[in-house]
N, C-alpha and C. Protein backbone atom coordinates (compact mmCIF):
# COMPACT_ATOMS: atom_id res chain seq x y z
N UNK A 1 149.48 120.66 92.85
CA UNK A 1 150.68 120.93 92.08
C UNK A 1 151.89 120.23 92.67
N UNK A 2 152.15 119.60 93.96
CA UNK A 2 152.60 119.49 94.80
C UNK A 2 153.39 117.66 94.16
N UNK A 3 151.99 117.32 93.78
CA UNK A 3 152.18 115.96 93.29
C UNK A 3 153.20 115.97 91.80
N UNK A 4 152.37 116.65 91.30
CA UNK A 4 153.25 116.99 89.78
C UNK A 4 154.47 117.09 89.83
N UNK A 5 154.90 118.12 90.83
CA UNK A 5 156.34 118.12 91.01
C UNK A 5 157.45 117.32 91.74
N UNK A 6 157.04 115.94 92.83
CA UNK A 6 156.90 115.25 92.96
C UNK A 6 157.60 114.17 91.87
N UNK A 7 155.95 113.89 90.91
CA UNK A 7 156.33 112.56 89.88
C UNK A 7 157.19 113.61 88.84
N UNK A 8 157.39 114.72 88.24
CA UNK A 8 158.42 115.01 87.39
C UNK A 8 160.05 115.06 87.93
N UNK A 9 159.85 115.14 89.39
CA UNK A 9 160.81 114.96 89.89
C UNK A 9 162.04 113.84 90.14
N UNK A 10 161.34 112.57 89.55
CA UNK A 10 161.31 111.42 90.10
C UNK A 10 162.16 110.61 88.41
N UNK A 11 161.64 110.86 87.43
CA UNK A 11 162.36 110.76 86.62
C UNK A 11 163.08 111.62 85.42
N UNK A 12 163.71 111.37 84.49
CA UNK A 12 164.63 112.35 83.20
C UNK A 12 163.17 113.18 82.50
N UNK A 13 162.69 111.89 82.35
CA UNK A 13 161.57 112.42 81.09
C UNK A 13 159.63 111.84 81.75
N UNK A 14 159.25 112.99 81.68
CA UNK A 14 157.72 112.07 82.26
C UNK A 14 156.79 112.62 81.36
N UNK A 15 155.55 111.93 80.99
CA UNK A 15 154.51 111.86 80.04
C UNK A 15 153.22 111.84 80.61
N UNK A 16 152.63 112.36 80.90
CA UNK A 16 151.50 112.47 81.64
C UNK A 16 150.42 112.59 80.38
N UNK A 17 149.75 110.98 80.12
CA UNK A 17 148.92 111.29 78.72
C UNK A 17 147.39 110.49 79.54
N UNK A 18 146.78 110.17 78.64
CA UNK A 18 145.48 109.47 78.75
C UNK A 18 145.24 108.88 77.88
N UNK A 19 144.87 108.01 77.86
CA UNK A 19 144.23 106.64 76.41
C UNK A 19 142.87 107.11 75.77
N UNK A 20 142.50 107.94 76.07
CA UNK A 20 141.06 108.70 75.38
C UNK A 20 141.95 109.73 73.80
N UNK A 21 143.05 110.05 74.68
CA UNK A 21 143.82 111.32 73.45
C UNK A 21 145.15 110.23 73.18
N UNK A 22 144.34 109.05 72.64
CA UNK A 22 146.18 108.41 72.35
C UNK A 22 146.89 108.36 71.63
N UNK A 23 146.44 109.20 70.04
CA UNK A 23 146.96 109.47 68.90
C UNK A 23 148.21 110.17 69.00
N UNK A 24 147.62 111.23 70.08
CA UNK A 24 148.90 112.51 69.98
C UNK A 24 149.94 112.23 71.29
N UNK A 25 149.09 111.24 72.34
CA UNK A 25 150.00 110.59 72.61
C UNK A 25 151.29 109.80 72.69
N UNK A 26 150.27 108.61 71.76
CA UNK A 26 151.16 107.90 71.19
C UNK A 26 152.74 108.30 70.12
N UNK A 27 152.10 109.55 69.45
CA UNK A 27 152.83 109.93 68.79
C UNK A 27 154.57 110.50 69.32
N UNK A 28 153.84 111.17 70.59
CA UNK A 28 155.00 112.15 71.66
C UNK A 28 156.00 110.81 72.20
N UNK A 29 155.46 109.76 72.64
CA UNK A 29 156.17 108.30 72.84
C UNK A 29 156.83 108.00 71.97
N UNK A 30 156.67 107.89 71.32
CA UNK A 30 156.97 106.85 70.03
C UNK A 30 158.54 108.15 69.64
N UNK A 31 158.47 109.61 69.22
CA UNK A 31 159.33 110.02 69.18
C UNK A 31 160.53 110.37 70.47
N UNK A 32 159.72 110.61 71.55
CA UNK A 32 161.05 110.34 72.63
C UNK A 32 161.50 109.48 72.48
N UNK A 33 161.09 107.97 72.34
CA UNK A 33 161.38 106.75 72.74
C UNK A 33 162.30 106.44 71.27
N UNK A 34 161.99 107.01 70.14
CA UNK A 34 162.90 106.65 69.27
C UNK A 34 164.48 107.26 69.14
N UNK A 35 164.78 108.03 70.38
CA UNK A 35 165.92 108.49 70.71
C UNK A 35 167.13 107.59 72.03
N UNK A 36 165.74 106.60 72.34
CA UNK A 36 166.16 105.68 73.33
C UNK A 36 165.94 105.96 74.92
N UNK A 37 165.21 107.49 74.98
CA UNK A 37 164.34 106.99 76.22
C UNK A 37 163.38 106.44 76.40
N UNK A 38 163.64 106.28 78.07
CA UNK A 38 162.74 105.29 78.73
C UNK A 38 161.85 106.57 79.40
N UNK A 39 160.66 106.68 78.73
CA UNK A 39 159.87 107.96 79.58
C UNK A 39 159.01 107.42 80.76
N UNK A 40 158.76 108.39 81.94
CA UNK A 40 158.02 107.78 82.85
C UNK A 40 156.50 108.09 81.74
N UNK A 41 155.38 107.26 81.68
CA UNK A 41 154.20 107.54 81.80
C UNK A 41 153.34 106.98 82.67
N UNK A 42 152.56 108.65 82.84
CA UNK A 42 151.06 108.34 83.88
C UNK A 42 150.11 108.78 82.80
N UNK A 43 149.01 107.69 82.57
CA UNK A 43 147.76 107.59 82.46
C UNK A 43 146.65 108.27 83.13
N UNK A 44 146.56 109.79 82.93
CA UNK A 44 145.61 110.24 83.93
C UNK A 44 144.37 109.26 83.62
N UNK A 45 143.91 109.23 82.97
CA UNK A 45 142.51 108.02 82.96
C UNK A 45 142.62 106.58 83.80
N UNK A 46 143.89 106.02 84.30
CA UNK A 46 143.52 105.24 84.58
C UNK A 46 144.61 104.95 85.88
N UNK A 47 145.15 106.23 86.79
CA UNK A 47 145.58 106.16 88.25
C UNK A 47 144.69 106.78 88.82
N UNK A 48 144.70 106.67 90.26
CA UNK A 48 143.61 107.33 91.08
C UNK A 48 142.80 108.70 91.41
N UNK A 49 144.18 109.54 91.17
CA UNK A 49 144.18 110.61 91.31
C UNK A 49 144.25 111.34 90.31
N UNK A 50 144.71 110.78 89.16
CA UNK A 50 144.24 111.39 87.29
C UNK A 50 143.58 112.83 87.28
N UNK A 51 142.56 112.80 88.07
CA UNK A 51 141.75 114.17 87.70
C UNK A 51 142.38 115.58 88.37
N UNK A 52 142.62 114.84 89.48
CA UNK A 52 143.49 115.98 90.10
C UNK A 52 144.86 116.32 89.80
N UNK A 53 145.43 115.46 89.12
CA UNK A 53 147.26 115.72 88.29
C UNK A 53 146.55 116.36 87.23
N UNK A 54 145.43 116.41 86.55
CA UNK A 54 145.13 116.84 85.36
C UNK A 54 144.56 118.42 85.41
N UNK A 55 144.16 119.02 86.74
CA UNK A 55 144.32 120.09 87.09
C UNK A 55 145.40 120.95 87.32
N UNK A 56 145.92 120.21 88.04
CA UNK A 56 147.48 121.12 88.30
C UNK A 56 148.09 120.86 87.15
N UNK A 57 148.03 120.37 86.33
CA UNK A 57 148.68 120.22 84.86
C UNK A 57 148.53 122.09 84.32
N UNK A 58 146.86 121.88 83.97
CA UNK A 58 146.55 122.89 84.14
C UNK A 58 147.20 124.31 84.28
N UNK A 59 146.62 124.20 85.69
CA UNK A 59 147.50 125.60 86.46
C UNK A 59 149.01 126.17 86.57
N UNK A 60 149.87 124.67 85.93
CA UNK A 60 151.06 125.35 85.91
C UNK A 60 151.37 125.45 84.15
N UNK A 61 150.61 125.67 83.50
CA UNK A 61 150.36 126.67 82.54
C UNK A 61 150.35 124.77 80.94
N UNK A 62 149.98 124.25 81.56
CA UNK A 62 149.82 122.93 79.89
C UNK A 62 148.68 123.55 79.41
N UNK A 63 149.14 124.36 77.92
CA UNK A 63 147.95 124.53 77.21
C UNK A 63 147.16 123.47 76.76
N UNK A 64 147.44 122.28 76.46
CA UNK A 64 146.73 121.16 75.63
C UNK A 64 146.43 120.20 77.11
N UNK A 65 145.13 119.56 77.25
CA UNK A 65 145.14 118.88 78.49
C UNK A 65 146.32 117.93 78.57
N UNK A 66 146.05 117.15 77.65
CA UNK A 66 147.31 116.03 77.53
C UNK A 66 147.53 115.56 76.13
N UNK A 67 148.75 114.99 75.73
CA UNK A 67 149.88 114.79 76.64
C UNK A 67 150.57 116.08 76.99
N UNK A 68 151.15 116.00 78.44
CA UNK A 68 152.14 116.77 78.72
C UNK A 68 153.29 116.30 79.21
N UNK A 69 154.22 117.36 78.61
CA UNK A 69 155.55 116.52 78.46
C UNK A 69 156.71 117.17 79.43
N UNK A 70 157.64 116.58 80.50
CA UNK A 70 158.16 117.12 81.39
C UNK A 70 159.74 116.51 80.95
N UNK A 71 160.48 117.59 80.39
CA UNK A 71 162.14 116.73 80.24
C UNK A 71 163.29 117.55 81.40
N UNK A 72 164.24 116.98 82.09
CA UNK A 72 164.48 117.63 83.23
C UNK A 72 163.68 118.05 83.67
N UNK A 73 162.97 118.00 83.80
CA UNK A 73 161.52 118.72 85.94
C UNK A 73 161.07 119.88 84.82
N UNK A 74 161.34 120.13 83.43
CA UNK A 74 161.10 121.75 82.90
C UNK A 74 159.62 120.87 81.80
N UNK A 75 158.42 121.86 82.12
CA UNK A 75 157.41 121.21 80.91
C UNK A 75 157.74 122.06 79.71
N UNK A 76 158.00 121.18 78.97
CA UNK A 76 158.06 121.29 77.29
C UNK A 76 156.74 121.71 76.38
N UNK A 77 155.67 120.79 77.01
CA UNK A 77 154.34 121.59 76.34
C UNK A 77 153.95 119.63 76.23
N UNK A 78 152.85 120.08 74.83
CA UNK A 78 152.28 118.86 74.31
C UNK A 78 153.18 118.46 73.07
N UNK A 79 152.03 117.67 72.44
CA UNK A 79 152.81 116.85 70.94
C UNK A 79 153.54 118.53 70.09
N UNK A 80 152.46 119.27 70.19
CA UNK A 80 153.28 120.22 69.15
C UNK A 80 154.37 121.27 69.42
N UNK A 81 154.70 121.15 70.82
CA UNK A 81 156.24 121.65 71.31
C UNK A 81 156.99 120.30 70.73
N UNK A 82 156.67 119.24 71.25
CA UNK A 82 157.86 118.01 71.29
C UNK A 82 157.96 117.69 69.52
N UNK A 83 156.82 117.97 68.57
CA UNK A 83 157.41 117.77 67.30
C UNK A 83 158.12 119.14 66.84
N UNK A 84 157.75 120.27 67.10
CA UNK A 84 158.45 121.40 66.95
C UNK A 84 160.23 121.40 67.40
N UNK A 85 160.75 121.05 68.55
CA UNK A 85 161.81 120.35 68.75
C UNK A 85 162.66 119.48 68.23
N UNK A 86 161.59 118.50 67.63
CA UNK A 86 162.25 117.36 66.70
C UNK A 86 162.72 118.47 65.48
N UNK A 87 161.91 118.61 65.33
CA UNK A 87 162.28 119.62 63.47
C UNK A 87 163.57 120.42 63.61
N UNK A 88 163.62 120.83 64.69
CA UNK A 88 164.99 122.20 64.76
C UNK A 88 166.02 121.09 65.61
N UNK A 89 166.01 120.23 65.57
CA UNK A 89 167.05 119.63 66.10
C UNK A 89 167.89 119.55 67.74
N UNK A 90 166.11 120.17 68.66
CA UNK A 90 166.54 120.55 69.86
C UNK A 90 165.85 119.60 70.82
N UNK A 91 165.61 117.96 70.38
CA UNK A 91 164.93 117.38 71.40
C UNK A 91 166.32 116.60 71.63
N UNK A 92 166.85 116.31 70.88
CA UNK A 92 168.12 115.15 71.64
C UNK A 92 169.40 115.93 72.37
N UNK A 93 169.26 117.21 72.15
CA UNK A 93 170.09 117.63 73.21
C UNK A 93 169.33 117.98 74.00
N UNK A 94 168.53 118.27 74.62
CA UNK A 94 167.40 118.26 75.68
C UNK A 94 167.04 116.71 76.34
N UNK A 95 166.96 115.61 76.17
CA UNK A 95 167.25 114.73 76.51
C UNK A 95 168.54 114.27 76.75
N UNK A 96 169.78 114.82 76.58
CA UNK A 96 170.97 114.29 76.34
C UNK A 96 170.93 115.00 78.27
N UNK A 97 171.11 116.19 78.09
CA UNK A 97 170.86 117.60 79.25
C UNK A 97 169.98 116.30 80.62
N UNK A 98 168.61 116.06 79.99
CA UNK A 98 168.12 115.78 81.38
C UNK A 98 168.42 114.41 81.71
N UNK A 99 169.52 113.60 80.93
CA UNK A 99 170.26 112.58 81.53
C UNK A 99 169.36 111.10 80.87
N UNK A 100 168.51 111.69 79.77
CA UNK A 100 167.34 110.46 79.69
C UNK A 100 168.49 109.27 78.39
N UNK A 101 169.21 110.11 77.95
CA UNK A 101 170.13 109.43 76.59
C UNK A 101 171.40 109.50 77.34
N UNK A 102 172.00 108.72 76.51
CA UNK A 102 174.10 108.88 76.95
C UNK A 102 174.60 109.35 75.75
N UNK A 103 173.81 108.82 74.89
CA UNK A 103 174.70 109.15 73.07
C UNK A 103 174.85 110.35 73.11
């Protein structure tokens, strides 16, 4: 868990997905990023230690394996927190908050 907190620590917005689930991935990208962040992503499938970030993902409560989505150091959930957000109009002030936007 140690690590997790660590790499969420490290930037505004982090994405911890895998290229096996890249639909719902892709999707969670594509809408942060259309607000003009720059999200960190890790590829658990394809850094070293993947399996073990994908545990402590886990344990600190990500219902969906991946993607999981970290804005300020706080996890948001997967694709269906981050589109749930979009709809009510609470992801760009949540990005505005963890410093990832200026607008």
């Amino acid at each position: 868990m140690e690590t997790v907190r660590r790499l969420v620590g490290e930037y505004p917005v982090v994405i911890f997905s895998n290229r096996s689930s890249s639909c719902l991935s892709l999707t969670v990208k594509s809408v942060i990023g259309s607000f003009g962040a720059n999200p960190k992503v890790y590829e658990l499938d394809q850094v070293p230690d993947g399996q073990q970030i994908q545990r402590a993902l886990q344990q600190i409560g990500c219902q969906e394996n991946v993607p999981a989505v970290f804005i300020g150091q706080k996890l948001i959930g997967g694709s269906k927190e981050v589109n749930s957000l979009l709809l009510r109009n609470e992801l760009e002030p949540l990005l505005r908050d963890a410093g990832a936007i200026w607008v």
